[in-house]
PDB file of N, CA and C in Angstrom:
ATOM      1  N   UNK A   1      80.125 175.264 109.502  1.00  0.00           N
ATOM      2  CA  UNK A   1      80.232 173.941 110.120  1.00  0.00           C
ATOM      3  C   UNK A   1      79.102 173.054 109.641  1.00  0.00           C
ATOM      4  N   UNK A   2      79.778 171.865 109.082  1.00  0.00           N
ATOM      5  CA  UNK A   2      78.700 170.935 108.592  1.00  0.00           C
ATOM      6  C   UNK A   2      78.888 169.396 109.861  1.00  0.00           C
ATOM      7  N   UNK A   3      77.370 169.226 110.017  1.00  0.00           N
ATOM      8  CA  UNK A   3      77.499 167.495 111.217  1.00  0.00           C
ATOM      9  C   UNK A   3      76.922 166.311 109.875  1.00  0.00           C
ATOM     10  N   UNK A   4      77.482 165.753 109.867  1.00  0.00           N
ATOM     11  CA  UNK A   4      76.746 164.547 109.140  1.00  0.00           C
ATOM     12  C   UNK A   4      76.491 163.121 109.957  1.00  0.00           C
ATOM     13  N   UNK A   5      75.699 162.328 109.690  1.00  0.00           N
ATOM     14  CA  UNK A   5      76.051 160.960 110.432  1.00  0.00           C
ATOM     15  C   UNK A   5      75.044 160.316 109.884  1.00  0.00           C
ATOM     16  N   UNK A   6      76.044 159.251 109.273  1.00  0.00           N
ATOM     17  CA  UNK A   6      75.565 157.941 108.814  1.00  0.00           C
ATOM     18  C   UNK A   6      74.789 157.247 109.239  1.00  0.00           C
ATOM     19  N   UNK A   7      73.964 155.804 108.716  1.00  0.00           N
ATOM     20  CA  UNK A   7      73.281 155.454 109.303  1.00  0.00           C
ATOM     21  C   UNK A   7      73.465 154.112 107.997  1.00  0.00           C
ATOM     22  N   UNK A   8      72.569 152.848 108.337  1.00  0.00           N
ATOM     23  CA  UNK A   8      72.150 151.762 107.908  1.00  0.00           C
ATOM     24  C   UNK A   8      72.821 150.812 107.399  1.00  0.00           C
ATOM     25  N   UNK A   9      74.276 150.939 108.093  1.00  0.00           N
ATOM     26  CA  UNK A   9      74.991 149.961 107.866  1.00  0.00           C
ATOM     27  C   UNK A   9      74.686 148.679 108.344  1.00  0.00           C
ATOM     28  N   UNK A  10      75.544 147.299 108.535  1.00  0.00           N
ATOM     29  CA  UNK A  10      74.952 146.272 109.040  1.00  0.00           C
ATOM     30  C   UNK A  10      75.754 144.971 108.461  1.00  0.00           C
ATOM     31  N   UNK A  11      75.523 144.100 109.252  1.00  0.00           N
ATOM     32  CA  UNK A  11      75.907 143.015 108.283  1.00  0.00           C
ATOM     33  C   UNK A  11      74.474 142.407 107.188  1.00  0.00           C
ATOM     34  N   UNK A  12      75.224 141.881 106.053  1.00  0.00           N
ATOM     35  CA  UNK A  12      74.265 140.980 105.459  1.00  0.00           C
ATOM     36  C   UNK A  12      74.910 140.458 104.382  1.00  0.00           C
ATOM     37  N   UNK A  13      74.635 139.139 103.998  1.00  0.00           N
ATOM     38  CA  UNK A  13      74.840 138.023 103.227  1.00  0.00           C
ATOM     39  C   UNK A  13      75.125 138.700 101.463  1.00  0.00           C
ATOM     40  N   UNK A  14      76.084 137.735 100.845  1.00  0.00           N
ATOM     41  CA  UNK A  14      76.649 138.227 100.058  1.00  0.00           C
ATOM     42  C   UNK A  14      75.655 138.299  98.705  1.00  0.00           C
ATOM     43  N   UNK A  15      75.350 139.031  98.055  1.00  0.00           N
ATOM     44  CA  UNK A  15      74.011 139.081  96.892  1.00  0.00           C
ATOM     45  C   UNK A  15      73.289 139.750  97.415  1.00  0.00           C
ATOM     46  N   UNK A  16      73.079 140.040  98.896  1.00  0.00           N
ATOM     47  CA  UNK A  16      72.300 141.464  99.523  1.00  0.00           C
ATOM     48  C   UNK A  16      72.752 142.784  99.457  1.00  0.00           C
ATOM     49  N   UNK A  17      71.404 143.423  99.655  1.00  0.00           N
ATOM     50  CA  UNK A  17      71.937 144.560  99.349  1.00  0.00           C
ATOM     51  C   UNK A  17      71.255 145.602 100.892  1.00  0.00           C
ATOM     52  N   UNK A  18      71.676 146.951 100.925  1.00  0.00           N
ATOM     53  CA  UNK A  18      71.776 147.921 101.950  1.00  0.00           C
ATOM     54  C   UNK A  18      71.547 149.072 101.391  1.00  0.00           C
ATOM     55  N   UNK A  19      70.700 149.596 101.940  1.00  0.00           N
ATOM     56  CA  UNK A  19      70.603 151.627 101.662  1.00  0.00           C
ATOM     57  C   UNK A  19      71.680 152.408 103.088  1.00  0.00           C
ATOM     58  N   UNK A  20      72.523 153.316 102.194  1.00  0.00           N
ATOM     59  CA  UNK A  20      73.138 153.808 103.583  1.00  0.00           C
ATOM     60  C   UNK A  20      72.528 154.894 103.358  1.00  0.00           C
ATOM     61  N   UNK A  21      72.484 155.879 104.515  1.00  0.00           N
ATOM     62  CA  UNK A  21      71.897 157.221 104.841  1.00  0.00           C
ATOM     63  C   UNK A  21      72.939 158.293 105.417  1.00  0.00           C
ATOM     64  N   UNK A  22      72.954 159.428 105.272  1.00  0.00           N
ATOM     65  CA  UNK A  22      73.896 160.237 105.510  1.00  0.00           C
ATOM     66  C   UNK A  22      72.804 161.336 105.731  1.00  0.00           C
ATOM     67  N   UNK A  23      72.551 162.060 106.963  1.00  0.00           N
ATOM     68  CA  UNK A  23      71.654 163.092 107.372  1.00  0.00           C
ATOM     69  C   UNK A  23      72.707 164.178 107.844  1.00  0.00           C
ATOM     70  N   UNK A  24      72.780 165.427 107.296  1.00  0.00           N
ATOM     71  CA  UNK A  24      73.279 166.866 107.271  1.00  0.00           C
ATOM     72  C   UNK A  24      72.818 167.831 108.432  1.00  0.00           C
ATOM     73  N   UNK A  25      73.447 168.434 109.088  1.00  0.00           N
ATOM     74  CA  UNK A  25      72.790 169.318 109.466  1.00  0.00           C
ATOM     75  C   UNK A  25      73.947 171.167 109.721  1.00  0.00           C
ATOM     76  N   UNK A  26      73.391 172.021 109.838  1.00  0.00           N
ATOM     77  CA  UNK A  26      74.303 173.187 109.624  1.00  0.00           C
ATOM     78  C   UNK A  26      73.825 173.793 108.633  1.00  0.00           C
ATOM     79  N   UNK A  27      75.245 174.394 107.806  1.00  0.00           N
ATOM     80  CA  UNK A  27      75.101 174.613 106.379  1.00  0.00           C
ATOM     81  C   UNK A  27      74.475 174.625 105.798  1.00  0.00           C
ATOM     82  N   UNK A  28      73.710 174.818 104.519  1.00  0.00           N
ATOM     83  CA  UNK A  28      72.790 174.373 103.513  1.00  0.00           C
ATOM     84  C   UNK A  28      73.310 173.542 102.557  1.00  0.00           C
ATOM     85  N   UNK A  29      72.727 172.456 102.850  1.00  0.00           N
ATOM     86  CA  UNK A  29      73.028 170.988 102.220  1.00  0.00           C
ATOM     87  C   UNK A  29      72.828 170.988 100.771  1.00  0.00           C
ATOM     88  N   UNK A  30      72.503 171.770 100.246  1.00  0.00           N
ATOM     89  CA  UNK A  30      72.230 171.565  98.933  1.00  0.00           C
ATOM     90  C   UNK A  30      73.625 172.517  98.382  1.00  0.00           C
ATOM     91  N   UNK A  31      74.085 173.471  99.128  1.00  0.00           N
ATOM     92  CA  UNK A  31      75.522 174.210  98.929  1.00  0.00           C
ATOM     93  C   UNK A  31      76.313 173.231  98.329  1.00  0.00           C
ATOM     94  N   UNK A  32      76.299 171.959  98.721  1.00  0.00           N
ATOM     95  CA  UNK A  32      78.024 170.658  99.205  1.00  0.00           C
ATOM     96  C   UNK A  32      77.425 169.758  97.934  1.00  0.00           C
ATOM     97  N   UNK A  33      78.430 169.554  96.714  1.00  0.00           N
ATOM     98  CA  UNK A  33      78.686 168.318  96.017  1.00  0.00           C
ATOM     99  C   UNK A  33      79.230 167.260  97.508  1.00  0.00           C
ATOM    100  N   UNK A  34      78.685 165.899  97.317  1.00  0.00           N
ATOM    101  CA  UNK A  34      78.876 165.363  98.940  1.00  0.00           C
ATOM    102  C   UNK A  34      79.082 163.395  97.649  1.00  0.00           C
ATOM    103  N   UNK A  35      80.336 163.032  98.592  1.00  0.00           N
ATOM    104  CA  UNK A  35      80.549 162.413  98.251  1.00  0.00           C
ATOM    105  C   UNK A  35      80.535 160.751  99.406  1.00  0.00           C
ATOM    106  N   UNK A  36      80.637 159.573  99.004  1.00  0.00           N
ATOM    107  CA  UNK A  36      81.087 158.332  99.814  1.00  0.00           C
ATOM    108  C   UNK A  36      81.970 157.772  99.408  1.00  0.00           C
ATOM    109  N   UNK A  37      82.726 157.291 100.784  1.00  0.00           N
ATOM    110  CA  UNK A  37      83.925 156.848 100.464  1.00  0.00           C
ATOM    111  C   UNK A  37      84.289 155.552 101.514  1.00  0.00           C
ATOM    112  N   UNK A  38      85.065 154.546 101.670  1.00  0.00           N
ATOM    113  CA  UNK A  38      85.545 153.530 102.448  1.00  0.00           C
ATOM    114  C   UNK A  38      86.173 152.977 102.735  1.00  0.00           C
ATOM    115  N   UNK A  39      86.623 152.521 103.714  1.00  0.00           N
ATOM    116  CA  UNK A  39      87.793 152.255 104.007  1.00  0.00           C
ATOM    117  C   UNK A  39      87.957 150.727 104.946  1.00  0.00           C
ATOM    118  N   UNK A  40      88.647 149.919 104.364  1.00  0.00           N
ATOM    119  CA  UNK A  40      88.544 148.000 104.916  1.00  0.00           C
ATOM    120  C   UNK A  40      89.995 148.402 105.796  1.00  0.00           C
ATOM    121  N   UNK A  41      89.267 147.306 106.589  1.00  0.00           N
ATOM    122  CA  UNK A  41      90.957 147.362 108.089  1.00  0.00           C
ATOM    123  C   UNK A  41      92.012 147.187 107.264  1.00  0.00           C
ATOM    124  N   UNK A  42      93.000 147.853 107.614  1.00  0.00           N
ATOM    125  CA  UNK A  42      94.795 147.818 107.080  1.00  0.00           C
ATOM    126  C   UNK A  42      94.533 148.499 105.337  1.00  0.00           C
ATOM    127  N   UNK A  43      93.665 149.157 105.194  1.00  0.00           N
ATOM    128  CA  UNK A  43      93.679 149.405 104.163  1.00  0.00           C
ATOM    129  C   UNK A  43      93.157 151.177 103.363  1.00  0.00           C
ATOM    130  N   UNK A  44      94.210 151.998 102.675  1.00  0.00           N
ATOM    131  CA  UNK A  44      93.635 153.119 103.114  1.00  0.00           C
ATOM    132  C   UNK A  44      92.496 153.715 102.270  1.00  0.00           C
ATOM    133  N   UNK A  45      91.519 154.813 102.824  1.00  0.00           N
ATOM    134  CA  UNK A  45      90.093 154.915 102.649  1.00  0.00           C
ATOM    135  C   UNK A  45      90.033 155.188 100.831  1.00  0.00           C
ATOM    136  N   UNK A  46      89.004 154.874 100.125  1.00  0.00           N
ATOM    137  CA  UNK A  46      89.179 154.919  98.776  1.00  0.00           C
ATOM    138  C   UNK A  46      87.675 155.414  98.717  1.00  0.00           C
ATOM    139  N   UNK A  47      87.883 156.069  97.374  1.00  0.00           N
ATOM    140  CA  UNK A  47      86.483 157.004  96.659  1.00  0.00           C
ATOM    141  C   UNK A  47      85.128 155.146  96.410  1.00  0.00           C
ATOM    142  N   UNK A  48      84.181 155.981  96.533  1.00  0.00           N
ATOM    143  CA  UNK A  48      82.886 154.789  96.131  1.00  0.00           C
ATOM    144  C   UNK A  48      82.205 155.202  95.241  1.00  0.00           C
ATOM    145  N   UNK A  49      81.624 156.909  95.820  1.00  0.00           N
ATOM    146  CA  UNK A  49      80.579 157.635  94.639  1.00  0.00           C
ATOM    147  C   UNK A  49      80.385 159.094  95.034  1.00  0.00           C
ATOM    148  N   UNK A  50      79.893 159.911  93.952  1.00  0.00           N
ATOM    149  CA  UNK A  50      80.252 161.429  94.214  1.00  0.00           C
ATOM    150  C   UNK A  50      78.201 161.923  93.701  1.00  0.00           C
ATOM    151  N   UNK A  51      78.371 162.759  94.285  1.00  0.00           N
ATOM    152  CA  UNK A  51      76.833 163.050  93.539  1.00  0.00           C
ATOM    153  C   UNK A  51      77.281 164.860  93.717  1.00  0.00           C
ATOM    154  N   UNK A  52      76.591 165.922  92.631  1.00  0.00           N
ATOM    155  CA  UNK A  52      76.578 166.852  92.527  1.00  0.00           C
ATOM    156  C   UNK A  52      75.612 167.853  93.514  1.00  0.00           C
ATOM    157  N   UNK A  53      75.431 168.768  93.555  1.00  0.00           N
ATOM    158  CA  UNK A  53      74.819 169.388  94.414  1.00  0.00           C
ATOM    159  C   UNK A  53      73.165 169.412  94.070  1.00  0.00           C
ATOM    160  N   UNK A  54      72.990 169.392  92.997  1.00  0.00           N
ATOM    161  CA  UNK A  54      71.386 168.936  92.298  1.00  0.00           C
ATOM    162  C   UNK A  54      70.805 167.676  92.474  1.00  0.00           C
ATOM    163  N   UNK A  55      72.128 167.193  92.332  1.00  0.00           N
ATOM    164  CA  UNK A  55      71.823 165.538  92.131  1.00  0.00           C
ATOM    165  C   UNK A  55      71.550 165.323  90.617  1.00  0.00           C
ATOM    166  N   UNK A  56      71.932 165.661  89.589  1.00  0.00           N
ATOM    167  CA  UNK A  56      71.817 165.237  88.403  1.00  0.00           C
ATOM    168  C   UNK A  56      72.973 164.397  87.910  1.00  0.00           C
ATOM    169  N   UNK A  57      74.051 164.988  88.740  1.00  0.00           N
ATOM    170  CA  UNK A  57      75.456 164.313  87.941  1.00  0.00           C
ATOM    171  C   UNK A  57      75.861 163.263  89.207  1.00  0.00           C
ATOM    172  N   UNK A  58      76.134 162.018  88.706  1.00  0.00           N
ATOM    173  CA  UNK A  58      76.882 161.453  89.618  1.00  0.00           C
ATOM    174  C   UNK A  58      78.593 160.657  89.154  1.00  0.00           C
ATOM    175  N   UNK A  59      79.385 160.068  90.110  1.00  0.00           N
ATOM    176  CA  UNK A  59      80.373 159.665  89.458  1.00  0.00           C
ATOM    177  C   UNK A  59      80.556 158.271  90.595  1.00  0.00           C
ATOM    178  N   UNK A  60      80.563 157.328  89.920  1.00  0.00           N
ATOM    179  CA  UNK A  60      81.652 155.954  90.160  1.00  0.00           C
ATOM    180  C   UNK A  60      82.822 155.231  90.621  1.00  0.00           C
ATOM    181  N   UNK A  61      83.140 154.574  91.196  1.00  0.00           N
ATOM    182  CA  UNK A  61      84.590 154.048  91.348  1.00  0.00           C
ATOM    183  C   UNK A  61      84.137 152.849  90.134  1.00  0.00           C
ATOM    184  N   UNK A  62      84.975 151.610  89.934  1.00  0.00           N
ATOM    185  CA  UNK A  62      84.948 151.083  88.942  1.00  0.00           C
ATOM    186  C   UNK A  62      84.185 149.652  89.486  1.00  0.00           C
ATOM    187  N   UNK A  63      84.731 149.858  90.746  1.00  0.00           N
ATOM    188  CA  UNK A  63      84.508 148.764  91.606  1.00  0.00           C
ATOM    189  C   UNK A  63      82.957 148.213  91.447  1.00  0.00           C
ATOM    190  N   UNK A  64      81.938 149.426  91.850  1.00  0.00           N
ATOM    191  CA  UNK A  64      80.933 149.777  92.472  1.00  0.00           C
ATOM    192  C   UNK A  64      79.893 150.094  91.497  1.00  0.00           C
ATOM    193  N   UNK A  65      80.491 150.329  90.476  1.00  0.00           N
ATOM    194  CA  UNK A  65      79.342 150.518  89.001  1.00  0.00           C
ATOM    195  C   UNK A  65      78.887 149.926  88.564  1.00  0.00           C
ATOM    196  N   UNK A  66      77.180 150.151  88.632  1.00  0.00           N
ATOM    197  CA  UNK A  66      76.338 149.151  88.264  1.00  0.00           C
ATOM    198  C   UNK A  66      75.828 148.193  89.361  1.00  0.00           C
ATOM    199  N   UNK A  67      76.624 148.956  90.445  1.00  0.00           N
ATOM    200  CA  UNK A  67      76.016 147.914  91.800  1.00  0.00           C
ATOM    201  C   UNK A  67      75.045 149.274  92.999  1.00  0.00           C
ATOM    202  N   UNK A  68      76.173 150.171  92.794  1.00  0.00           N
ATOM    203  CA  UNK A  68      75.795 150.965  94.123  1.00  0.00           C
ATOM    204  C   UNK A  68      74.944 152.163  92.976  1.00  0.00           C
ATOM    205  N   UNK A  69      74.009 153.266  94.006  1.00  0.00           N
ATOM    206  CA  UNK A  69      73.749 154.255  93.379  1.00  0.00           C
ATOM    207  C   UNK A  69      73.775 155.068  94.984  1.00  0.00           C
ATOM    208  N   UNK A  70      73.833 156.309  94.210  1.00  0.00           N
ATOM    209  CA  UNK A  70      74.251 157.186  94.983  1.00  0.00           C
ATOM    210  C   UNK A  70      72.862 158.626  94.859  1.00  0.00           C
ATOM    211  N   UNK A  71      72.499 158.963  95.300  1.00  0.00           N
ATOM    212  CA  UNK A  71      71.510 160.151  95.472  1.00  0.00           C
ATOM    213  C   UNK A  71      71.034 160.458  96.600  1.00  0.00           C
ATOM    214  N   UNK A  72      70.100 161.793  96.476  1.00  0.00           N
ATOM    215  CA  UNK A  72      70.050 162.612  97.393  1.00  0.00           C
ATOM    216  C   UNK A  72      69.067 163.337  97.618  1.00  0.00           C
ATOM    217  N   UNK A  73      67.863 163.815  98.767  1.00  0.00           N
ATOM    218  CA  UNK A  73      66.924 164.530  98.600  1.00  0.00           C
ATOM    219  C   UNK A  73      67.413 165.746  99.865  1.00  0.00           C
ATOM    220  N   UNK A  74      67.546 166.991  99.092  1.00  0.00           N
ATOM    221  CA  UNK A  74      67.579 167.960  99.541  1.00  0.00           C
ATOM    222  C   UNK A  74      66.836 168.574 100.271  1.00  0.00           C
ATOM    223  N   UNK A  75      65.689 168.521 100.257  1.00  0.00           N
ATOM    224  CA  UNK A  75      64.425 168.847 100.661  1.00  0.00           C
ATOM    225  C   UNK A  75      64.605 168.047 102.623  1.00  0.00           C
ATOM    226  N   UNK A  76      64.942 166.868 102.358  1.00  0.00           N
ATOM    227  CA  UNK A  76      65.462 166.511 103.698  1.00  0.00           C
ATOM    228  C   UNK A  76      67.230 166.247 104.031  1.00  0.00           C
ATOM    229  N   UNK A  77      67.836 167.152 103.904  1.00  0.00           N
ATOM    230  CA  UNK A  77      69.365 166.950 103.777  1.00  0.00           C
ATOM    231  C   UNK A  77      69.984 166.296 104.192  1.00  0.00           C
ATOM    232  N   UNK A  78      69.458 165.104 103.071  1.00  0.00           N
ATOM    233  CA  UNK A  78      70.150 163.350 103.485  1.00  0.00           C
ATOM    234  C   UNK A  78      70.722 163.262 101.823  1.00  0.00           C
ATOM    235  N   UNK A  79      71.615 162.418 101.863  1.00  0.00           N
ATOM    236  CA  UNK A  79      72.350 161.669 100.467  1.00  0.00           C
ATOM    237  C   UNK A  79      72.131 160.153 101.237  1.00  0.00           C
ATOM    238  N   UNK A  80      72.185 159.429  99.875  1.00  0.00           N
ATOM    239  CA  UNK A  80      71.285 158.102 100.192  1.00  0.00           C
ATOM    240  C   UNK A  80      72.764 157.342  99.684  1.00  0.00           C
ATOM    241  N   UNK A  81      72.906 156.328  99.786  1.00  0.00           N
ATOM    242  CA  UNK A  81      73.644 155.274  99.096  1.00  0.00           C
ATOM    243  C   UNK A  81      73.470 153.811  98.622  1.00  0.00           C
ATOM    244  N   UNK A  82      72.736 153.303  98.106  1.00  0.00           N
ATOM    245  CA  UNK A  82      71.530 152.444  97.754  1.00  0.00           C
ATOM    246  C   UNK A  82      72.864 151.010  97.321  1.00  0.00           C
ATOM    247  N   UNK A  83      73.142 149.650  98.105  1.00  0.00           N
ATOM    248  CA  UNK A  83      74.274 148.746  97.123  1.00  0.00           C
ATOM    249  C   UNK A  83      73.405 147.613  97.354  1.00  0.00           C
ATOM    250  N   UNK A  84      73.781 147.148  96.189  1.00  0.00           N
ATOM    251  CA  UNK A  84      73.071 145.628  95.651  1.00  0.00           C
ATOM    252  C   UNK A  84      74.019 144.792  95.205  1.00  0.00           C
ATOM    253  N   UNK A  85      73.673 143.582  94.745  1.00  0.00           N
ATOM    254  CA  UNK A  85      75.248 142.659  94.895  1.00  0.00           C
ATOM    255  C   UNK A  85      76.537 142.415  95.778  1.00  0.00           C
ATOM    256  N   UNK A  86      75.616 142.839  96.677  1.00  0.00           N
ATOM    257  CA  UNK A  86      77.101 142.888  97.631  1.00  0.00           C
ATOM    258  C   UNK A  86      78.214 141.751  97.965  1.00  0.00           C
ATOM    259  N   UNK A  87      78.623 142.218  97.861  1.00  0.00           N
ATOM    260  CA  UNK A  87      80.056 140.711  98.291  1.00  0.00           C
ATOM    261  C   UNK A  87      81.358 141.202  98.948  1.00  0.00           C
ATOM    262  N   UNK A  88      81.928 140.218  99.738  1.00  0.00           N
ATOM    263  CA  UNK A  88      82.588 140.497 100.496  1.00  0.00           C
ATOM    264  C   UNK A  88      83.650 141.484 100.726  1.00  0.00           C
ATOM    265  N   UNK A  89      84.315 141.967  99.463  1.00  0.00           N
ATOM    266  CA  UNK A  89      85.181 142.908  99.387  1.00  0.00           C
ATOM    267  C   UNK A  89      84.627 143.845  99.899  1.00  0.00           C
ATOM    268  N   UNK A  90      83.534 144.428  99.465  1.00  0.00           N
ATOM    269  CA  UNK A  90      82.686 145.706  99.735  1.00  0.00           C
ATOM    270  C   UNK A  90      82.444 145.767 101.716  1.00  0.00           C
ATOM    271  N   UNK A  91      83.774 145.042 102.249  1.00  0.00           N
ATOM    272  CA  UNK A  91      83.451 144.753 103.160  1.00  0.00           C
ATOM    273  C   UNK A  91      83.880 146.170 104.157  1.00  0.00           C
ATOM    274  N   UNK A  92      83.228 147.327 104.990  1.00  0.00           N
ATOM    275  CA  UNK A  92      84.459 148.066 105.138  1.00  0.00           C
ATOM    276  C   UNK A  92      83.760 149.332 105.943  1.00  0.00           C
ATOM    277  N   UNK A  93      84.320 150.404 106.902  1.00  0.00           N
ATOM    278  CA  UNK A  93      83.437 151.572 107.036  1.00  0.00           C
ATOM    279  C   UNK A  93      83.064 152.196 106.049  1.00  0.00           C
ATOM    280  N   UNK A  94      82.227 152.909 105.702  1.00  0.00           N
ATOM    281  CA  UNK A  94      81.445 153.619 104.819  1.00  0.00           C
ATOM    282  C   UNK A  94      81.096 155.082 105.659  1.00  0.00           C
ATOM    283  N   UNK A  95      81.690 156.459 104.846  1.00  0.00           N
ATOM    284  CA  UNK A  95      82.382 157.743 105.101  1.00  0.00           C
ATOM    285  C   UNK A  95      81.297 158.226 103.966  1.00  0.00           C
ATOM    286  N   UNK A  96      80.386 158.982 104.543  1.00  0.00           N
ATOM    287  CA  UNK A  96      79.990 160.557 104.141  1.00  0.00           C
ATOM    288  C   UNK A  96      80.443 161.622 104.106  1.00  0.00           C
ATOM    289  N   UNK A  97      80.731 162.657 102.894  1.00  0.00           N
ATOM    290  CA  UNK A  97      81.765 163.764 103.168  1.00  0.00           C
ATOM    291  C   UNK A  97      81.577 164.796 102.194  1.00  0.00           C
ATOM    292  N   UNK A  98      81.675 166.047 102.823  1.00  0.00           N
ATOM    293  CA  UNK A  98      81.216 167.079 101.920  1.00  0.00           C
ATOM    294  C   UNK A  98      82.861 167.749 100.921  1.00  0.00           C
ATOM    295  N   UNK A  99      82.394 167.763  99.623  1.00  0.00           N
ATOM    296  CA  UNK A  99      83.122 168.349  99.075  1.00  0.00           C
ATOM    297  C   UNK A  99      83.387 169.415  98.782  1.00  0.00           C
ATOM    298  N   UNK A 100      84.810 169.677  98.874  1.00  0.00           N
ATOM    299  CA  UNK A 100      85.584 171.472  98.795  1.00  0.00           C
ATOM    300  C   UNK A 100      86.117 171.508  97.661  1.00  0.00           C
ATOM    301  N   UNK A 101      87.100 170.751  97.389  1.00  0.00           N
ATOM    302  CA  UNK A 101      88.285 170.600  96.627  1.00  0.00           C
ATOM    303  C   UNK A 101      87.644 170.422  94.660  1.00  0.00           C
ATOM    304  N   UNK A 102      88.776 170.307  94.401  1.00  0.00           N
ATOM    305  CA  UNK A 102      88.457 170.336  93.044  1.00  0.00           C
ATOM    306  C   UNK A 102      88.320 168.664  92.241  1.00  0.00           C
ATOM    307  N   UNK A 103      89.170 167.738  92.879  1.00  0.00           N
ATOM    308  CA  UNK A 103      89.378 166.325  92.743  1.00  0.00           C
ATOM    309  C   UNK A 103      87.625 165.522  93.718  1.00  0.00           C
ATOM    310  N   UNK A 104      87.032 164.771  92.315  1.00  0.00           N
ATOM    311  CA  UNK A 104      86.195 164.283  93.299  1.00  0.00           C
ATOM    312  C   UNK A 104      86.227 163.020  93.487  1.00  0.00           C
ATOM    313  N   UNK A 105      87.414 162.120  92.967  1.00  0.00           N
ATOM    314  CA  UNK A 105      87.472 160.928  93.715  1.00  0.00           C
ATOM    315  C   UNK A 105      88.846 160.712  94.717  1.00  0.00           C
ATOM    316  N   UNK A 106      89.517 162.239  95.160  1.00  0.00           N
ATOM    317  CA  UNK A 106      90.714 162.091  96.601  1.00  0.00           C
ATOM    318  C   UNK A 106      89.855 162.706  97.445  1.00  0.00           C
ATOM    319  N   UNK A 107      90.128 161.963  98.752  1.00  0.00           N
ATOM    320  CA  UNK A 107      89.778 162.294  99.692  1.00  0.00           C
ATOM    321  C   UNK A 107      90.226 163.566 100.531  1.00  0.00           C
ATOM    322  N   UNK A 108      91.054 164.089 100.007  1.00  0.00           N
ATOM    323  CA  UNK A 108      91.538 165.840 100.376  1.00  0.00           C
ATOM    324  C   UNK A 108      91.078 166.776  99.958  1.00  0.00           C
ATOM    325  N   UNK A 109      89.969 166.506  99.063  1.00  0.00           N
ATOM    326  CA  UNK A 109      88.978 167.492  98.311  1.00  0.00           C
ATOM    327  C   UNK A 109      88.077 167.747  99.351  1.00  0.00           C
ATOM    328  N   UNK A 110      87.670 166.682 100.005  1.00  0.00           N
ATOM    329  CA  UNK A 110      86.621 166.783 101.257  1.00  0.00           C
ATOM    330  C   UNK A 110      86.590 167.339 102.593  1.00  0.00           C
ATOM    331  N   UNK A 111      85.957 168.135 102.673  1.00  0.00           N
ATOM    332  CA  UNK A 111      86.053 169.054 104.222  1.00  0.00           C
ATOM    333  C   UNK A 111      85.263 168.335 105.665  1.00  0.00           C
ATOM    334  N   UNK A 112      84.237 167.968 105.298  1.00  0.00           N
ATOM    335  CA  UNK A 112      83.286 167.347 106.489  1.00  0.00           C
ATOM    336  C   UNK A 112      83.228 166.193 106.117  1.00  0.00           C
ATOM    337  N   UNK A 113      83.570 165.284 107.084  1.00  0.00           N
ATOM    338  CA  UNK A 113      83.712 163.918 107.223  1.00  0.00           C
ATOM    339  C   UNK A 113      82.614 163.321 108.471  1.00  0.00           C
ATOM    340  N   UNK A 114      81.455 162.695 108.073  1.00  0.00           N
ATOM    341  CA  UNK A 114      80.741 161.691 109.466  1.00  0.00           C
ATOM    342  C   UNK A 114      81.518 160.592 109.823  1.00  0.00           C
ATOM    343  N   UNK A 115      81.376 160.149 110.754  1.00  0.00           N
ATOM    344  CA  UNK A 115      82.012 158.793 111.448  1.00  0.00           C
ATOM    345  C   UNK A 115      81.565 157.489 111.010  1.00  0.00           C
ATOM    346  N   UNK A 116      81.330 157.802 110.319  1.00  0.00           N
ATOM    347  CA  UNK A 116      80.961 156.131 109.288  1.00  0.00           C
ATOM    348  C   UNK A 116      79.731 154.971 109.807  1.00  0.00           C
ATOM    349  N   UNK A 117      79.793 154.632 108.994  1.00  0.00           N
ATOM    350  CA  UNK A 117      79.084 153.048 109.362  1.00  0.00           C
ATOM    351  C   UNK A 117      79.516 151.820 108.916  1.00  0.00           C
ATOM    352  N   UNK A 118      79.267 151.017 109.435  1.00  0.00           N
ATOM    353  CA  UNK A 118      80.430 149.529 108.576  1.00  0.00           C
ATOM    354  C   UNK A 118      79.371 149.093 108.056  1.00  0.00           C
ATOM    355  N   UNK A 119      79.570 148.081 107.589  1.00  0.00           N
ATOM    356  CA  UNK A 119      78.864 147.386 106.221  1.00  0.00           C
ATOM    357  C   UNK A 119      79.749 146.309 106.138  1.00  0.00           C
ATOM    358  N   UNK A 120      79.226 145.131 106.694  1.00  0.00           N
ATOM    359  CA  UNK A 120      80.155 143.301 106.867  1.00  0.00           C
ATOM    360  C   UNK A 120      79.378 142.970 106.116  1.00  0.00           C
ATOM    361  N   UNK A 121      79.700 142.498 105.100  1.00  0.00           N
ATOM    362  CA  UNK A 121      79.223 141.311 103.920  1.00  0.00           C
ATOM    363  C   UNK A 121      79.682 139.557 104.507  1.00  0.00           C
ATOM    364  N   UNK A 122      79.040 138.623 104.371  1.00  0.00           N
ATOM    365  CA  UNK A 122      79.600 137.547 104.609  1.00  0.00           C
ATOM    366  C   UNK A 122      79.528 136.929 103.614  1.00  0.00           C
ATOM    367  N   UNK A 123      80.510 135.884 103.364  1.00  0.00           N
ATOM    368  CA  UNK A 123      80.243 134.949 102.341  1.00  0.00           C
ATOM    369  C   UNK A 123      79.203 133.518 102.014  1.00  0.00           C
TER     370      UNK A 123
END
């Protein structure tokens, strides 16, 4: 059993940026490739960024590249989510989630899911 829960969502103005936080507890956190993912009202949840269990490898949506970064310190079993440029699309809950599966940008690969944090961009 893995608990996760988000943290540092918020609103803020569009060209700002936000660190999200995702703190682990259970399991050994460094076990879980752990991914973020999000999901805007009426709309269903989509991949953001994947980071490996080292943290050496990470992976992208197309959206989000070059804006967001994604990493992780094991040592305190948190994954970070660092976005800059933000603008309104990026408007949406934001999902921490540990990965099982073999696919790392579907969300059925993922076993432990936190309850998110939103993240309102305004224009």
């Amino acid at each position: 059993q893995v608990q996760l829960v988000e943290s540092g969502g918020g609103l803020v103005q569009a060209g700002g940026s936000l660190r999200l936080s995702c703190a682990a507890s259970g399991r050994t956190f460094s076990s879980f490739a752990m991914g973020w993912f999000r999901q805007a009202p009426g709309k269903e949840r989509e991949f953001v960024a994947h980071i490996n269990r080292s943290g050496g490898s990470t992976v992208y949506a197309d959206s989000v590249k070059g804006r967001f970064t994604i990493s992780r310190d094991n040592a305190k079993n948190t994954v970070y989510l660092q976005m800059s440029s933000l603008n309104p699309e990026d408007t949406a809950v934001y999902y921490c989630a540990t990965r099982s599966g073999i696919g790392i940008t579907t969300a059925q690969s993922y076993s432990y899911w936190g309850q998110g944090t939103q993240v309102t961009v305004s224009s």
